[in-house]
C-alpha atoms as a PDB file:
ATOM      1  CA  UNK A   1      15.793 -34.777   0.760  1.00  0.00           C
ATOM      2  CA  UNK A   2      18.181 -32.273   3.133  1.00  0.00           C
ATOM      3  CA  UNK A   3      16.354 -33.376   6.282  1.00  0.00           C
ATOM      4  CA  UNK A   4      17.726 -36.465   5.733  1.00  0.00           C
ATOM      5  CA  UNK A   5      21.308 -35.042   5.260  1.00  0.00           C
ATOM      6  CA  UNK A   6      20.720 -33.099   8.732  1.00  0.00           C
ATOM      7  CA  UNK A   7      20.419 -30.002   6.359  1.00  0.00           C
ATOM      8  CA  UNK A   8      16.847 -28.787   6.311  1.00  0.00           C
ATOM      9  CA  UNK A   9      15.992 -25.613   4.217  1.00  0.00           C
ATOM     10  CA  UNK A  10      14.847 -22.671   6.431  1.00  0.00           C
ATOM     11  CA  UNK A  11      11.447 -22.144   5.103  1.00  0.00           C
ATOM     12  CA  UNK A  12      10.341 -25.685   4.078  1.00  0.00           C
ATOM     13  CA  UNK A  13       6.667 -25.971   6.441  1.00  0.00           C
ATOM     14  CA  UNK A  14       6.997 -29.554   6.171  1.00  0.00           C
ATOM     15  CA  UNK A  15      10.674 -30.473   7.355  1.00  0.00           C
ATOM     16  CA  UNK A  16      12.137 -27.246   8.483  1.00  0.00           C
ATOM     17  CA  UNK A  17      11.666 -24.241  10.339  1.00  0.00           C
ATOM     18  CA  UNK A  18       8.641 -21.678   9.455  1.00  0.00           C
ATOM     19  CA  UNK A  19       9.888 -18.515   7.841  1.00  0.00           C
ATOM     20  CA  UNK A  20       8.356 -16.294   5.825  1.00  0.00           C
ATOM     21  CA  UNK A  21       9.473 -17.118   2.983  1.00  0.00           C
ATOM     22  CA  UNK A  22      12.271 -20.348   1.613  1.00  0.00           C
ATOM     23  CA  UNK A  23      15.807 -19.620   2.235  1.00  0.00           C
ATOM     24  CA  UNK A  24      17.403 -21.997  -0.375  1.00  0.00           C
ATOM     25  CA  UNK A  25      21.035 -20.873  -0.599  1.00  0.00           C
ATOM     26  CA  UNK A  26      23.764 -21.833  -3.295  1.00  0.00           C
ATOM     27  CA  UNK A  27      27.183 -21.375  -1.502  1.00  0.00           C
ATOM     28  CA  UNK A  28      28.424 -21.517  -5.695  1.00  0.00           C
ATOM     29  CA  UNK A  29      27.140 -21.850  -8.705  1.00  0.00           C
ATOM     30  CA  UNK A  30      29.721 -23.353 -11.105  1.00  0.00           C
ATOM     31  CA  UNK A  31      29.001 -24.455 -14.977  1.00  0.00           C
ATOM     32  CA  UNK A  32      30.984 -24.432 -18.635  1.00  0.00           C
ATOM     33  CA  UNK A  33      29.271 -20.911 -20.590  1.00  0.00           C
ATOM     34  CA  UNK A  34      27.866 -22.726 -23.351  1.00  0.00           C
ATOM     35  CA  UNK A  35      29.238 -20.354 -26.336  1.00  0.00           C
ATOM     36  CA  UNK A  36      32.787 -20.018 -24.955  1.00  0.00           C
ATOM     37  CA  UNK A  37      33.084 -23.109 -23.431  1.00  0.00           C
ATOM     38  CA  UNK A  38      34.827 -20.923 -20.513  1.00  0.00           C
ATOM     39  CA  UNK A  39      34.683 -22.665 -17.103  1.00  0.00           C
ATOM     40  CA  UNK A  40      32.540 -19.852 -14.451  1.00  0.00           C
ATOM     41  CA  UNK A  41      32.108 -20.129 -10.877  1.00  0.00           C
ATOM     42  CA  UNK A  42      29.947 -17.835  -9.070  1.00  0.00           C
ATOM     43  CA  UNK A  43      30.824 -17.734  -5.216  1.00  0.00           C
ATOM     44  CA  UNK A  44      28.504 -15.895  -2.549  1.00  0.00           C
ATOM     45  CA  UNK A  45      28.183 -16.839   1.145  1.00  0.00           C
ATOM     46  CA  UNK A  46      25.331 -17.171   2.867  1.00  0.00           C
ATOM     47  CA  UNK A  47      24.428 -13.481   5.118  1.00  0.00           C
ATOM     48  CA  UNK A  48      21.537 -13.937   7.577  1.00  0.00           C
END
């Protein structure tokens, strides 16, 4: 799991820090539309 990559989520009660709520972040999401067979790639960086 992330803890073991040094990467624990924000959140997790078990292996991270408490929050109020799970911060799971995808820096991108990236995947072939399945109609158009187009190649997407959503980018977003993380803000908190």
């Amino acid at each position: 799991h992330s803890e073991g990559l040094a990467c624990p989520i924000l959140g997790d009660t078990l292996y991270g820090k408490r929050a109020d709520r799970l911060y799971l972040h995808a820096e991108y999401l990236e995947f072939t539309h399945p109609t158009t067979g187009k190649r997407l790639r959503f980018k977003k960086k993380l803000t908190i």
